[in-house]
PDB file of N, CA and C in Angstrom:
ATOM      1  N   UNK A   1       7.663 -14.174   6.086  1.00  0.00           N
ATOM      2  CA  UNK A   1       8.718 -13.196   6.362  1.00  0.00           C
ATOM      3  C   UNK A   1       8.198 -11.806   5.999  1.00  0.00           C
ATOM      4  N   UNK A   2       8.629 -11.091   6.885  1.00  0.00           N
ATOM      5  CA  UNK A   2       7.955  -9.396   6.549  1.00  0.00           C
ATOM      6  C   UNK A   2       9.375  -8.750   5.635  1.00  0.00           C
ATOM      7  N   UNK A   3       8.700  -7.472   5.281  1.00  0.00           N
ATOM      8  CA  UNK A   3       9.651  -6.785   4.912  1.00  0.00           C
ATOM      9  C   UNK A   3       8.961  -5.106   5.145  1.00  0.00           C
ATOM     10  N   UNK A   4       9.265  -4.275   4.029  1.00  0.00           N
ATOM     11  CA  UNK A   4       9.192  -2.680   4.583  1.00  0.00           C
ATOM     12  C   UNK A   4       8.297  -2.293   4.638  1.00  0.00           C
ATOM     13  N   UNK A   5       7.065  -2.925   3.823  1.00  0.00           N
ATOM     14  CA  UNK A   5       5.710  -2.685   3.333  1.00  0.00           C
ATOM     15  C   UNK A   5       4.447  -3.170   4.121  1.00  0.00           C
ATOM     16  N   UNK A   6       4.923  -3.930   5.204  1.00  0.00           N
ATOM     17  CA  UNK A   6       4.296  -4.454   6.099  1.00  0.00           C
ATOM     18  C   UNK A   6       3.932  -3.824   7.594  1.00  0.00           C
ATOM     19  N   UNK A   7       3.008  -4.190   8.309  1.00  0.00           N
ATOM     20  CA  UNK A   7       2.606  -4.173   9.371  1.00  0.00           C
ATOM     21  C   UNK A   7       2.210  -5.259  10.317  1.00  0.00           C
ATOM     22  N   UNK A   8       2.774  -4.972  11.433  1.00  0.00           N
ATOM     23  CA  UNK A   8       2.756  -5.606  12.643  1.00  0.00           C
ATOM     24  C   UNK A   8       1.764  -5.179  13.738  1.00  0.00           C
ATOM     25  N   UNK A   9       0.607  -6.222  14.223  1.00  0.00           N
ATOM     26  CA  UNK A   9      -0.109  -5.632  15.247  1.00  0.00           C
ATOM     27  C   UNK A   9      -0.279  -6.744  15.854  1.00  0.00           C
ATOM     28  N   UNK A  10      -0.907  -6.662  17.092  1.00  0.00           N
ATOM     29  CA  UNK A  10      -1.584  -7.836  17.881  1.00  0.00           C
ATOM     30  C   UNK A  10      -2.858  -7.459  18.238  1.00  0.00           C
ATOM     31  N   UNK A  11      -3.917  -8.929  18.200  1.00  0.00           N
ATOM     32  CA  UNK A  11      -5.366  -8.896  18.287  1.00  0.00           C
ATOM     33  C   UNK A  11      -5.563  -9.696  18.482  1.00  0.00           C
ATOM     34  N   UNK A  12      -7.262  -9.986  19.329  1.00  0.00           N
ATOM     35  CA  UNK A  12      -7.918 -11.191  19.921  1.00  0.00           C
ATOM     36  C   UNK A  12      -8.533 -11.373  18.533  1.00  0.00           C
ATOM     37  N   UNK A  13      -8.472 -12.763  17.563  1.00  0.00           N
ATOM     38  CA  UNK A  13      -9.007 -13.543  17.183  1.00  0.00           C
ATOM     39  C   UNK A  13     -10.895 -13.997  17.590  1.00  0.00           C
ATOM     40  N   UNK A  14     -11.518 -13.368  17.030  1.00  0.00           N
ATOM     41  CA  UNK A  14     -12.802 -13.574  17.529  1.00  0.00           C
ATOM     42  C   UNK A  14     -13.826 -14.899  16.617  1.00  0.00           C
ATOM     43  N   UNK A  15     -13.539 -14.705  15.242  1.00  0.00           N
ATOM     44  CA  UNK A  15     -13.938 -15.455  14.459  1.00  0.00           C
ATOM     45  C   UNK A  15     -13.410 -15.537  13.160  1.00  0.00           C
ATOM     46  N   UNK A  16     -13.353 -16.658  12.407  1.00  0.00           N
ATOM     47  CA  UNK A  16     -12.920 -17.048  11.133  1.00  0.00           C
ATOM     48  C   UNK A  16     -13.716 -18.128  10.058  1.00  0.00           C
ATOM     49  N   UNK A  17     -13.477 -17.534   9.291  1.00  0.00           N
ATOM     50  CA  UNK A  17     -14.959 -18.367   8.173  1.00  0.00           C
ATOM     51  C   UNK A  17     -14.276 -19.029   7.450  1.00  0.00           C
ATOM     52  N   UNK A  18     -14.815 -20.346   6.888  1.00  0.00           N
ATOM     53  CA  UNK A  18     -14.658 -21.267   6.389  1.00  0.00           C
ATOM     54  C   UNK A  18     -13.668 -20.941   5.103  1.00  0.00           C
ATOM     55  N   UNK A  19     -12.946 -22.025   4.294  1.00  0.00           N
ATOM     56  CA  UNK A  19     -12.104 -21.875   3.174  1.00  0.00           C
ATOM     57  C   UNK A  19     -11.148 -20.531   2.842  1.00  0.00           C
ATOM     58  N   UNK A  20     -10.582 -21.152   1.523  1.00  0.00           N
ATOM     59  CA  UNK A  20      -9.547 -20.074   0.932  1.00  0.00           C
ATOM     60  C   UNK A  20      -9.685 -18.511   0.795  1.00  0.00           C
ATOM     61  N   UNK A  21     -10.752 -18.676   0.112  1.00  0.00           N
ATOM     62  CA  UNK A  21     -11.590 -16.885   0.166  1.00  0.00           C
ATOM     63  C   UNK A  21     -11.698 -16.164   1.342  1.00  0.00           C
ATOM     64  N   UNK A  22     -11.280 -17.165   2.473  1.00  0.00           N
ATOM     65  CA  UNK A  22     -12.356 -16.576   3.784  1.00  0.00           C
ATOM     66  C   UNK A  22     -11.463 -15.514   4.436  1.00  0.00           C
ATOM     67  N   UNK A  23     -11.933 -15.114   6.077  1.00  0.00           N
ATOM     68  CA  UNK A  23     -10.994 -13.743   6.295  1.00  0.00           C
ATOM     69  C   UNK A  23     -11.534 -14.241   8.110  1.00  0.00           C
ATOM     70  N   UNK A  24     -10.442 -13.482   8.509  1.00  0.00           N
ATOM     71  CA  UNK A  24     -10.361 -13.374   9.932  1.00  0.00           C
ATOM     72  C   UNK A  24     -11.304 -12.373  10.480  1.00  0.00           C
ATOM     73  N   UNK A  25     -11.719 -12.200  11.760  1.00  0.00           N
ATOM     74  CA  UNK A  25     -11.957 -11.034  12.232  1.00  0.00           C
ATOM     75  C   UNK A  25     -11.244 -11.078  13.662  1.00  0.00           C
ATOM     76  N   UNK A  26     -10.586  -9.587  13.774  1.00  0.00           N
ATOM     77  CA  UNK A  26      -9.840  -9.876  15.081  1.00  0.00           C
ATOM     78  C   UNK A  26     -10.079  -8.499  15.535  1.00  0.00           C
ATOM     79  N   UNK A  27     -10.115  -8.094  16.732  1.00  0.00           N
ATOM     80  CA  UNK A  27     -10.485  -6.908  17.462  1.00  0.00           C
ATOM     81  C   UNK A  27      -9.395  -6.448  18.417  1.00  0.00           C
ATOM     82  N   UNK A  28      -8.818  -5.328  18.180  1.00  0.00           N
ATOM     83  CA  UNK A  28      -7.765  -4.800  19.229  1.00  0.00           C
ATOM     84  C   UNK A  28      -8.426  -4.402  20.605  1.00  0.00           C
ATOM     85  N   UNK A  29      -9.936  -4.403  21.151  1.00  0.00           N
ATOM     86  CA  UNK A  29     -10.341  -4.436  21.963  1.00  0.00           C
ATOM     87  C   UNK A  29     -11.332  -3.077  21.700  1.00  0.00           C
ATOM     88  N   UNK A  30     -11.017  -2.589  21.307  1.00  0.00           N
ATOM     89  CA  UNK A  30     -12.119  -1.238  20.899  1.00  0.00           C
ATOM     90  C   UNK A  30     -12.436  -1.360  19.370  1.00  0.00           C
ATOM     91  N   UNK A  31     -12.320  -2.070  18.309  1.00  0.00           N
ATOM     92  CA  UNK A  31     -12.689  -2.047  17.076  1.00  0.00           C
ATOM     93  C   UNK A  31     -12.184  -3.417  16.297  1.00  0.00           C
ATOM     94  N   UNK A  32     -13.777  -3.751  15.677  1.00  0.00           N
ATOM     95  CA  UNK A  32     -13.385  -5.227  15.473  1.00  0.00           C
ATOM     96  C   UNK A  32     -12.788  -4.799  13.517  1.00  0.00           C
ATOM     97  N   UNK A  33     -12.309  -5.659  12.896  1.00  0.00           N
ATOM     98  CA  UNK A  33     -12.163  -5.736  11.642  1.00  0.00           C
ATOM     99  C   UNK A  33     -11.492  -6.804  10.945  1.00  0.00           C
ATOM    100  N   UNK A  34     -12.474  -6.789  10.053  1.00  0.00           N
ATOM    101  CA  UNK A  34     -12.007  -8.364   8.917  1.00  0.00           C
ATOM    102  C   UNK A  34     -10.872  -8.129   8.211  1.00  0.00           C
ATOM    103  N   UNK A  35      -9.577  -9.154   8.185  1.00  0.00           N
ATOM    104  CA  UNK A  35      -8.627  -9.239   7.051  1.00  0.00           C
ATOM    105  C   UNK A  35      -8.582 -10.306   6.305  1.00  0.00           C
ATOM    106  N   UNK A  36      -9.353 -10.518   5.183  1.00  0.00           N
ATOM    107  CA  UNK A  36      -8.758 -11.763   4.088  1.00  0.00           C
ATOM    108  C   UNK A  36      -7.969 -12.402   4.693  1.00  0.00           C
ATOM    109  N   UNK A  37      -8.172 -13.757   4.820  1.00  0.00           N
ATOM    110  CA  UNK A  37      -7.218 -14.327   5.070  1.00  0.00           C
ATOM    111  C   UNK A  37      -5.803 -14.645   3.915  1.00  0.00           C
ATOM    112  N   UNK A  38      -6.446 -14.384   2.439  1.00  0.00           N
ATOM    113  CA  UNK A  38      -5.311 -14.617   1.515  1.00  0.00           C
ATOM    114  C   UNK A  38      -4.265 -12.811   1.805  1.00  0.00           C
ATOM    115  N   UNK A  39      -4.318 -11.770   2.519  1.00  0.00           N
ATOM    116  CA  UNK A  39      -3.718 -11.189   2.838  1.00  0.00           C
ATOM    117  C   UNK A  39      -2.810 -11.031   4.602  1.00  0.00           C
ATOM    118  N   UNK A  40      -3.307 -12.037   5.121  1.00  0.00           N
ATOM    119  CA  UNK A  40      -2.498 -12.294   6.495  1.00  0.00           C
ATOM    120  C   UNK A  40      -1.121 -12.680   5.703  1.00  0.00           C
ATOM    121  N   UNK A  41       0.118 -12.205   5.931  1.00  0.00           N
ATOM    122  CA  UNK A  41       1.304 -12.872   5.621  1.00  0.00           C
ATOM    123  C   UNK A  41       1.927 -13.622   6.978  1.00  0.00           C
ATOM    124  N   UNK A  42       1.633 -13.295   8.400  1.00  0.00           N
ATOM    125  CA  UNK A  42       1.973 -14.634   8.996  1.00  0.00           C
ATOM    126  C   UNK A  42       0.842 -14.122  10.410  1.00  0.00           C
ATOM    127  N   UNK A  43       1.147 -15.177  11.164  1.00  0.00           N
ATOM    128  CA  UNK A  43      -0.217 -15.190  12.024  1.00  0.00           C
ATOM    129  C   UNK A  43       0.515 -15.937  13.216  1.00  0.00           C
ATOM    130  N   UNK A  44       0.946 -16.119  14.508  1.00  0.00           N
ATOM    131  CA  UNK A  44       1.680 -16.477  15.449  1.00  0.00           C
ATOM    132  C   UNK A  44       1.001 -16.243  16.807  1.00  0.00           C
ATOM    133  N   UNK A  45       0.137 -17.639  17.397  1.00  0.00           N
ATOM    134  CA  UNK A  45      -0.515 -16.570  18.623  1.00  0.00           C
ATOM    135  C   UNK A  45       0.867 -16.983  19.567  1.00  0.00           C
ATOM    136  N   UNK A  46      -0.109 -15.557  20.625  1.00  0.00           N
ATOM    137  CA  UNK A  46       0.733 -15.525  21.110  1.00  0.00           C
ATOM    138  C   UNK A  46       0.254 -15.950  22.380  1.00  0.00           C
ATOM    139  N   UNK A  47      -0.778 -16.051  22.977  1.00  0.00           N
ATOM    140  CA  UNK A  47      -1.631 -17.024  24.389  1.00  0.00           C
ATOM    141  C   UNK A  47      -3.285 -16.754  24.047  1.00  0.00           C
ATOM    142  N   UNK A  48      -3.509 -18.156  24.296  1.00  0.00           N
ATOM    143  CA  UNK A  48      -5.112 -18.112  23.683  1.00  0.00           C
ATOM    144  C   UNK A  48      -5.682 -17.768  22.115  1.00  0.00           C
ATOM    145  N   UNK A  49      -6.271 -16.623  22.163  1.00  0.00           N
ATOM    146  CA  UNK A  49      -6.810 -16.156  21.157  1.00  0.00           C
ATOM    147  C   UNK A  49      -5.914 -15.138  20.946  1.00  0.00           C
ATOM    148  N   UNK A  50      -5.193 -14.433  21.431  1.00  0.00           N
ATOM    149  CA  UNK A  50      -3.858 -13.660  21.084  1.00  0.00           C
ATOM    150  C   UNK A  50      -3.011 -14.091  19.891  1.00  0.00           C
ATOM    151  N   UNK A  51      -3.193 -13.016  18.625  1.00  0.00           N
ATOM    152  CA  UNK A  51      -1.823 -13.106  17.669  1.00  0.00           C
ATOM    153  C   UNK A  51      -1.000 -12.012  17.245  1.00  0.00           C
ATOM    154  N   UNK A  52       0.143 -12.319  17.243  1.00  0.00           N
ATOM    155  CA  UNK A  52       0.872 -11.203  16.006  1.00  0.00           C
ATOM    156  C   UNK A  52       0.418 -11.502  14.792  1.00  0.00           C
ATOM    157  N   UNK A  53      -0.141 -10.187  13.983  1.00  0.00           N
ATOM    158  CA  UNK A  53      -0.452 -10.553  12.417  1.00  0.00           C
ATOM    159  C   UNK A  53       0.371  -9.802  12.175  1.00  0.00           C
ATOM    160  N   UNK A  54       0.736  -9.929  11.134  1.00  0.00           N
ATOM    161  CA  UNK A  54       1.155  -9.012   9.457  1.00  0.00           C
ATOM    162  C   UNK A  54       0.197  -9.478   8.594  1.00  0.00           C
ATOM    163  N   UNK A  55       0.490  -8.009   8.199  1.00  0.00           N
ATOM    164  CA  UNK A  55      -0.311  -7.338   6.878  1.00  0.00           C
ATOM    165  C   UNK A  55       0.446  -6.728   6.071  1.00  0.00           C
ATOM    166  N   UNK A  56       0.012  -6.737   5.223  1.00  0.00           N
ATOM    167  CA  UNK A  56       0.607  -5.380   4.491  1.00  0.00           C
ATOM    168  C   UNK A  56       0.250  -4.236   4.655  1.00  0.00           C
ATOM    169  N   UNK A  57       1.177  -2.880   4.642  1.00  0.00           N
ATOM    170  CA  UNK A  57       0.379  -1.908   5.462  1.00  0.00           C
ATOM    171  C   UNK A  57      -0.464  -1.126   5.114  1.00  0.00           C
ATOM    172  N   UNK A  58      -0.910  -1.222   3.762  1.00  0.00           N
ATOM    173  CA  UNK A  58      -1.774  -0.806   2.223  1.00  0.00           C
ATOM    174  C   UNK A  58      -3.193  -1.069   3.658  1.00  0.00           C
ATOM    175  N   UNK A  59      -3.160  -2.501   3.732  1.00  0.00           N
ATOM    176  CA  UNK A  59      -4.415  -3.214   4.314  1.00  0.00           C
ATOM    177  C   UNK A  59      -4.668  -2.537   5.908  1.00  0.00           C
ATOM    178  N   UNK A  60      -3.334  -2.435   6.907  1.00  0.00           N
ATOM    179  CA  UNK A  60      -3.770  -1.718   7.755  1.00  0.00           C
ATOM    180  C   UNK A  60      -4.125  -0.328   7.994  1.00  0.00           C
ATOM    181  N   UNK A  61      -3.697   0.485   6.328  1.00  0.00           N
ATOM    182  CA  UNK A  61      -4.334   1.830   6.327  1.00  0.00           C
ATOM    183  C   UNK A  61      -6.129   2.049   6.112  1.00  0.00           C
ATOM    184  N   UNK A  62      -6.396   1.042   4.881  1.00  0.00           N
ATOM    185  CA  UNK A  62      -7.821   1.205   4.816  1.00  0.00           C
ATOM    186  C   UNK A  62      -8.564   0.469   5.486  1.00  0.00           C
ATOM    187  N   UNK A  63      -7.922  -0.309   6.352  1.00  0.00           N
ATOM    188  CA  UNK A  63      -9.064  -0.942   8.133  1.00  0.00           C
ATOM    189  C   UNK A  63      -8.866  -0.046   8.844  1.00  0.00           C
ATOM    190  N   UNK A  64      -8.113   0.663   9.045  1.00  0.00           N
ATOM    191  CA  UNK A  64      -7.826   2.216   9.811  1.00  0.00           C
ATOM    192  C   UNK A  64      -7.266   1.313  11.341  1.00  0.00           C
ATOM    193  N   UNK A  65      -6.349   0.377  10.987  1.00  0.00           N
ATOM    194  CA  UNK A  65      -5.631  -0.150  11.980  1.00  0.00           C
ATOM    195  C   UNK A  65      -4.531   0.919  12.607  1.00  0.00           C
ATOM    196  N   UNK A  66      -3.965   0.916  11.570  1.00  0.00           N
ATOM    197  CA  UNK A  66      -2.644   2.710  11.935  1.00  0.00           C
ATOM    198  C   UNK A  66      -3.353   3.833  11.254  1.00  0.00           C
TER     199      UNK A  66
END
Protein backbone atom coordinates (compact mmCIF):
# COMPACT_ATOMS: atom_id res chain seq x y z
CA UNK A 1 0.00 0.00 0.00
CA UNK A 2 1.41 3.51 -0.87
CA UNK A 3 1.01 6.49 0.95
CA UNK A 4 2.40 10.38 0.63
CA UNK A 5 6.01 9.60 0.58
CA UNK A 6 5.92 7.47 -2.28
CA UNK A 7 6.32 7.25 -5.95
CA UNK A 8 4.69 5.79 -8.78
CA UNK A 9 6.34 5.01 -12.20
CA UNK A 10 6.26 2.45 -14.91
CA UNK A 11 9.32 0.52 -16.49
CA UNK A 12 10.57 -2.36 -18.64
CA UNK A 13 12.07 -4.81 -16.20
CA UNK A 14 15.38 -5.74 -17.84
CA UNK A 15 17.14 -7.74 -15.17
CA UNK A 16 17.10 -8.95 -11.54
CA UNK A 17 19.76 -10.62 -9.35
CA UNK A 18 19.53 -13.32 -7.26
CA UNK A 19 18.26 -13.21 -3.31
CA UNK A 20 17.13 -10.80 -0.53
CA UNK A 21 19.93 -8.15 -0.89
CA UNK A 22 19.37 -8.14 -4.56
CA UNK A 23 17.80 -5.14 -6.74
CA UNK A 24 15.98 -4.75 -9.95
CA UNK A 25 17.07 -2.92 -12.91
CA UNK A 26 14.35 -1.38 -14.95
CA UNK A 27 14.68 1.28 -17.73
CA UNK A 28 12.01 3.91 -18.66
CA UNK A 29 13.42 3.58 -22.15
CA UNK A 30 16.09 6.30 -22.13
CA UNK A 31 17.83 5.50 -18.68
CA UNK A 32 18.39 2.29 -17.08
CA UNK A 33 18.57 2.20 -13.03
CA UNK A 34 18.88 -0.23 -10.14
CA UNK A 35 16.31 -0.24 -7.13
CA UNK A 36 16.99 -2.63 -4.13
CA UNK A 37 14.70 -4.79 -4.22
CA UNK A 38 14.21 -4.52 -0.22
CA UNK A 39 12.99 -0.86 -1.28
CA UNK A 40 10.32 -1.75 -4.13
CA UNK A 41 7.07 -1.40 -1.93
CA UNK A 42 4.86 -3.06 -4.64
CA UNK A 43 5.63 -4.20 -8.16
CA UNK A 44 2.39 -5.11 -10.54
CA UNK A 45 3.21 -5.81 -14.25
CA UNK A 46 1.38 -4.58 -16.24
CA UNK A 47 2.02 -6.69 -19.95
CA UNK A 48 5.21 -8.54 -20.38
CA UNK A 49 8.08 -6.96 -18.84
CA UNK A 50 5.95 -3.84 -18.03
CA UNK A 51 5.46 -2.72 -14.20
CA UNK A 52 4.02 -0.19 -11.93
CA UNK A 53 6.66 0.24 -9.13
CA UNK A 54 6.60 2.20 -5.99
CA UNK A 55 9.22 3.56 -4.29
CA UNK A 56 9.67 5.75 -1.97
CA UNK A 57 10.24 9.04 -3.34
CA UNK A 58 13.60 9.71 -1.20
CA UNK A 59 14.74 6.69 -3.80
CA UNK A 60 13.21 8.19 -6.94
CA UNK A 61 14.97 11.55 -6.21
CA UNK A 62 18.56 10.17 -5.95
CA UNK A 63 18.03 7.69 -9.22
CA UNK A 64 16.95 11.00 -10.71
CA UNK A 65 13.68 9.15 -11.70
CA UNK A 66 11.58 12.63 -10.94
Amino acid sequence: MSNNNDFEFCASLKWETDGDGGAYLFTDGANDFWIPKSLVREMDCISGDDYNVTIPEWVAIDKEII
